[in-house]
Structures are given as structure tokens and as C-alpha cells.
N, C-alpha and C. Protein backbone atom coordinates (compact mmCIF):
# COMPACT_ATOMS: atom_id res chain seq x y z
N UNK A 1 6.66 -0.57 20.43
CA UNK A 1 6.29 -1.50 19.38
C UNK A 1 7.54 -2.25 18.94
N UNK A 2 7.25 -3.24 18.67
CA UNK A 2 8.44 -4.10 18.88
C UNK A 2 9.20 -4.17 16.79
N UNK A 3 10.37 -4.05 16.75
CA UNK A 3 11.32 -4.11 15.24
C UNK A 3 10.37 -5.22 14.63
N UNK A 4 10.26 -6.44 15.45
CA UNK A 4 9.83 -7.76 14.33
C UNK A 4 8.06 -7.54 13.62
N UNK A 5 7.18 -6.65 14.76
CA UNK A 5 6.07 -6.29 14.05
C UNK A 5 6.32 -5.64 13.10
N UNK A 6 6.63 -4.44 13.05
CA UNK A 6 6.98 -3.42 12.16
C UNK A 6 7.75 -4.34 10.84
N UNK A 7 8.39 -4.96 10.75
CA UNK A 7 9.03 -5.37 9.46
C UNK A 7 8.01 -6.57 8.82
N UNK A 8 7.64 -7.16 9.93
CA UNK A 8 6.46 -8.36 8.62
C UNK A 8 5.01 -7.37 9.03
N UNK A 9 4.62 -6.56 9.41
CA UNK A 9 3.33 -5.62 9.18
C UNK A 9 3.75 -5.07 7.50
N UNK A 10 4.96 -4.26 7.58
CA UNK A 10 4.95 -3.49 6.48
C UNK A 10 5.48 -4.36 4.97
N UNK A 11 6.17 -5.62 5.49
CA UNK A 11 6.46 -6.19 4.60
C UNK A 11 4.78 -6.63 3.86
N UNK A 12 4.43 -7.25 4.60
CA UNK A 12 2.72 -7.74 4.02
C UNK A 12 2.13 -6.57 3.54
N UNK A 13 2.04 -5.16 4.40
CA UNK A 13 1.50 -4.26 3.15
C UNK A 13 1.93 -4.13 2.22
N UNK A 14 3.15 -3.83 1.99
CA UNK A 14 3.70 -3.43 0.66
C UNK A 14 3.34 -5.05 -0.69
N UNK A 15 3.83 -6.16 -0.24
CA UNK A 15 3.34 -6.92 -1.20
C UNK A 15 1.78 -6.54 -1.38
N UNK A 16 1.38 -6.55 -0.03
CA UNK A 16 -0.27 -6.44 -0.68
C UNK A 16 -1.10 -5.05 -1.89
N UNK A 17 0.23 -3.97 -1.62
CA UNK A 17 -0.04 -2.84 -2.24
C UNK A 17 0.65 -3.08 -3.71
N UNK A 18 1.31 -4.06 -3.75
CA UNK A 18 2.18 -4.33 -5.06
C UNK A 18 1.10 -5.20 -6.00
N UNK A 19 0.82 -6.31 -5.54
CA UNK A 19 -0.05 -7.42 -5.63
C UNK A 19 -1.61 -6.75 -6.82
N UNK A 20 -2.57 -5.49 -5.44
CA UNK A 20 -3.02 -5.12 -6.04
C UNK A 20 -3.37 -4.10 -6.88
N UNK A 21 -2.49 -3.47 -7.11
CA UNK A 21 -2.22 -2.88 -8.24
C UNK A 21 -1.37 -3.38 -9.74
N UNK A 22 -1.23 -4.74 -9.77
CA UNK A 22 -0.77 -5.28 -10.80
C UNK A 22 -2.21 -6.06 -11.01
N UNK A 23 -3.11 -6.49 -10.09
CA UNK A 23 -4.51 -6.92 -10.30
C UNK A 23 -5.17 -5.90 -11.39
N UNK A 24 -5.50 -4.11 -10.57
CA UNK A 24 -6.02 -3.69 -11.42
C UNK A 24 -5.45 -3.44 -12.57
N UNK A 25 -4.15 -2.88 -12.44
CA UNK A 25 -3.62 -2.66 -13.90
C UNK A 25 -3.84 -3.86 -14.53
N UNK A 26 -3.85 -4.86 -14.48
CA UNK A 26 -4.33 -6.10 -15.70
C UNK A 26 -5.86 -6.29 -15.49
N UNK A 27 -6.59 -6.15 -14.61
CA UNK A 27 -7.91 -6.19 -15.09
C UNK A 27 -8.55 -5.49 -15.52
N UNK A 28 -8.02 -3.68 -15.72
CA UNK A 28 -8.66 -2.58 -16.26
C UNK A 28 -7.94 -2.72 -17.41
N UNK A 29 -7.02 -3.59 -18.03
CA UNK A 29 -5.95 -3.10 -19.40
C UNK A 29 -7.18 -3.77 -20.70
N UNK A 30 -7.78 -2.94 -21.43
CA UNK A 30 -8.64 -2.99 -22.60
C UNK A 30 -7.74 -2.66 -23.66
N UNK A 31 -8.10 -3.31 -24.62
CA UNK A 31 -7.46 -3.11 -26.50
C UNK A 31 -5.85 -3.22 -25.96
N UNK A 32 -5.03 -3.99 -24.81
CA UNK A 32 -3.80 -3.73 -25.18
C UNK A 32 -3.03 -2.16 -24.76
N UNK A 33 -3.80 -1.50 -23.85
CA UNK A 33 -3.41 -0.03 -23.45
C UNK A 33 -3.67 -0.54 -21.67
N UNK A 34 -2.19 -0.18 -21.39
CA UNK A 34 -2.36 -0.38 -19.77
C UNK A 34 -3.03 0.92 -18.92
N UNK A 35 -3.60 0.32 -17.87
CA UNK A 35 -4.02 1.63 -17.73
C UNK A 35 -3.69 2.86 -16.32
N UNK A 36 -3.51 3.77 -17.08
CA UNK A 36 -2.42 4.89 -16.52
C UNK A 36 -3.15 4.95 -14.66
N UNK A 37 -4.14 5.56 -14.64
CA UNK A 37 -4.64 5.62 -13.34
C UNK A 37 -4.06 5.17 -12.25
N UNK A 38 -4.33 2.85 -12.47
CA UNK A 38 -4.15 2.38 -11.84
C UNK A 38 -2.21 2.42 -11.42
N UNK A 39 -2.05 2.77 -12.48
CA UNK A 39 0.04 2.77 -12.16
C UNK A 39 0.13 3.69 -11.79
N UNK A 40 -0.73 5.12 -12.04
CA UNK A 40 -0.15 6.15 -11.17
C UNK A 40 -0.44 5.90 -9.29
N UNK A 41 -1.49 5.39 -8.91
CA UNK A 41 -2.37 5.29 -7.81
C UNK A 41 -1.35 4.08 -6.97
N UNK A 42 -0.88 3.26 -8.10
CA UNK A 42 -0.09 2.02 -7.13
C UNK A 42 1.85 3.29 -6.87
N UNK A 43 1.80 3.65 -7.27
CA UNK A 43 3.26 4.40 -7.23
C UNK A 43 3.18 5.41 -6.24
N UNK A 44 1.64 6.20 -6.12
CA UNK A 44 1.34 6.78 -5.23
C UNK A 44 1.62 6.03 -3.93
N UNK A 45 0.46 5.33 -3.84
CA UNK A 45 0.61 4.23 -2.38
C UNK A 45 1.59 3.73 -2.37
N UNK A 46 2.96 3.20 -3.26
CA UNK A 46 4.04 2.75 -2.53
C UNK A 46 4.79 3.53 -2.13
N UNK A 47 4.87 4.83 -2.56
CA UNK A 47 5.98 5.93 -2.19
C UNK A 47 5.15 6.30 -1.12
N UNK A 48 3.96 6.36 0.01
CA UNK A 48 3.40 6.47 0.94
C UNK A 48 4.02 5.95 1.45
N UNK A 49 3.82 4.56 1.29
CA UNK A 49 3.97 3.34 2.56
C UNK A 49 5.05 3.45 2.58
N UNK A 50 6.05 3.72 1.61
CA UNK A 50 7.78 3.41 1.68
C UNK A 50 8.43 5.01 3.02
N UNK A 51 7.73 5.92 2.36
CA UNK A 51 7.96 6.97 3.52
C UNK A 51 7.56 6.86 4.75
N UNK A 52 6.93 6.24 5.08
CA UNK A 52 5.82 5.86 6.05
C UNK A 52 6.69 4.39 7.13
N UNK A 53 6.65 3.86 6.10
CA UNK A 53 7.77 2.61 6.38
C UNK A 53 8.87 3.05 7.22
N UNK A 54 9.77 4.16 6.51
CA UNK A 54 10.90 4.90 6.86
C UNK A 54 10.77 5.49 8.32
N UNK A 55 9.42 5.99 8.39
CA UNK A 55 9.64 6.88 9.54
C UNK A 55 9.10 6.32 10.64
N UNK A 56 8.69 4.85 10.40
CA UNK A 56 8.39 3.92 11.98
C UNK A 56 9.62 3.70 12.50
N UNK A 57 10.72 3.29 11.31
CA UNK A 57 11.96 2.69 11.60
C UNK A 57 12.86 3.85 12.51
N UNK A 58 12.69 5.03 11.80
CA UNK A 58 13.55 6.05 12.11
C UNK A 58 12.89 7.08 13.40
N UNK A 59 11.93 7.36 13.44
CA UNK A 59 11.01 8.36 14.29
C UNK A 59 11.12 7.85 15.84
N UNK A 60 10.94 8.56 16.61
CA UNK A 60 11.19 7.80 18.10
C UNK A 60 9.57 7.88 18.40
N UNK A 61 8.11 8.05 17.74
CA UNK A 61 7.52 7.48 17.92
C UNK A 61 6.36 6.48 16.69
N UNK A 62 6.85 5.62 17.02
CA UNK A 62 6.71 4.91 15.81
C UNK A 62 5.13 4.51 15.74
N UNK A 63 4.72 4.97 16.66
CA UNK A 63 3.05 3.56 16.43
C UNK A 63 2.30 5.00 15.60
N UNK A 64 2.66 6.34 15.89
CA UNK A 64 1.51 7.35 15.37
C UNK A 64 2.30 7.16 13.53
N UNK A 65 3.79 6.63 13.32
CA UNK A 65 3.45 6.10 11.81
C UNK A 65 2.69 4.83 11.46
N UNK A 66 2.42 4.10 12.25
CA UNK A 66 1.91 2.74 11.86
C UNK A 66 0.16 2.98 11.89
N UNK A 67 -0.13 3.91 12.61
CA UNK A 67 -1.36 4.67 11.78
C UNK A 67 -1.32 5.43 10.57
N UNK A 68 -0.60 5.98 10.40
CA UNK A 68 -0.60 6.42 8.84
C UNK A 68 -0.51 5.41 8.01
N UNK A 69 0.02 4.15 8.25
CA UNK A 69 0.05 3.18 7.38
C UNK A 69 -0.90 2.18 7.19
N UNK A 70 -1.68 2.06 8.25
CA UNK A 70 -2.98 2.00 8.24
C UNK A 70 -4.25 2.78 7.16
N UNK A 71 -3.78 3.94 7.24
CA UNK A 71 -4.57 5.02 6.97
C UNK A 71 -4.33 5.29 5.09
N UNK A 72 -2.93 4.53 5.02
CA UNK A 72 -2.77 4.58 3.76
C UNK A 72 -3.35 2.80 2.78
N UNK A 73 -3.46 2.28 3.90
CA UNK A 73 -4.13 0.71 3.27
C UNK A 73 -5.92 1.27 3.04
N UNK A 74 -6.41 2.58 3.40
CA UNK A 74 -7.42 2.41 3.30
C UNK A 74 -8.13 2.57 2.11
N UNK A 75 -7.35 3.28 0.76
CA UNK A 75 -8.39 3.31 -0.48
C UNK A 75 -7.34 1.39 -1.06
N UNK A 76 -6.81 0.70 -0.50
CA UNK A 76 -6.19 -0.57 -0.69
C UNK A 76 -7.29 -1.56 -0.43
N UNK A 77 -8.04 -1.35 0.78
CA UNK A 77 -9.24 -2.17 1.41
C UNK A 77 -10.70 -1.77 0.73
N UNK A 78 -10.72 -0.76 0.47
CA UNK A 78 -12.48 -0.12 0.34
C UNK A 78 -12.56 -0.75 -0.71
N UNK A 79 -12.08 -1.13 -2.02
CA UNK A 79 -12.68 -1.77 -3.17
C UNK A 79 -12.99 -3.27 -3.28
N UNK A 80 -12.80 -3.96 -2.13
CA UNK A 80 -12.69 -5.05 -2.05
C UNK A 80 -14.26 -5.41 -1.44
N UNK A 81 -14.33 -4.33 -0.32
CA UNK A 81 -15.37 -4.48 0.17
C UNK A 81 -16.96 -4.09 -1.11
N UNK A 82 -17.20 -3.78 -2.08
CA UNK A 82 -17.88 -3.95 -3.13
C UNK A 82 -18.54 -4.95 -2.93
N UNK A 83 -17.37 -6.32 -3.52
CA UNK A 83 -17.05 -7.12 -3.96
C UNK A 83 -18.14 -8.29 -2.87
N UNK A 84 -17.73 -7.99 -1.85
CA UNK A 84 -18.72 -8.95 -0.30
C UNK A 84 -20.10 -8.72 -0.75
């Protein structure tokens, strides 16, 4: 798998994991109280992807991390699909 996939794949997840979790935390924030869930759940998924990130770069086989990172976009994708 080639360095230049791996860096704009994970670059686009991570904004996209940043992105939406500043969505929900401002669309779940009622009376002025942010809400905890969604910041714990986005900190979760970035310290995933960031480990995850790490070990495509570093691991000598990198594509079985780029399924985990996959695997970690997936509670990222399922709420969207609702929405269709």
C-alpha cells in the first residue's frame, strides 16, 4: 500500500472524525451544557484512529491496520445513514 494513500485516507478520516463530533457536540448542546457523551465518544475515536494511524505507518503490515480504520469509521458512518 502505497505512503501517499495512507496519509490523505487517514488525513480525511481524522478531519471527518473531528468535523463530526463538533456537529454532535453542538447539535446535542441544550440549556448551554455541552454534551459529555458526544466529547467522550469523539476522543474515543480519535485516540483509535491516531493509534491506528500509527501502526499503518510503523507495522510492516499495514493494510490489516487500514481495516481497523475502517472498522473504526463505522459507529462515524451508521448515524448518517438514519438520516437517507
Amino acid at each position: 500500500m502505497s505512503k501517499w494513500f495512507t496519509h490523505i485516507f487517514n488525513t480525511i478520516v481524522g478531519v471527518l472524525i473531528v468535523v463530526e463530533g463538533a456537529v454532535y457536540i453542538f447539535w446535542n448542546n441544550k440549556d448551554g451544557e455541552l454534551h459529555l457523551r458526544s466529547i467522550i465518544m469523539t476522543m474515543i475515536l480519535l485516540l483509535a484512529w491516531g493509534m491506528s494511524y500509527r501502526k499503518q505507518l510503523t507495522s510492516e503490515n499495514s493494510s490489516a491496520w487500514l481495516i481497523v480504520t475502517i472498522i473504526i469509521m463505522i459507529p462515524m458512518i451508521l448515524p448518517w445513514l438514519f438520516f437517507i
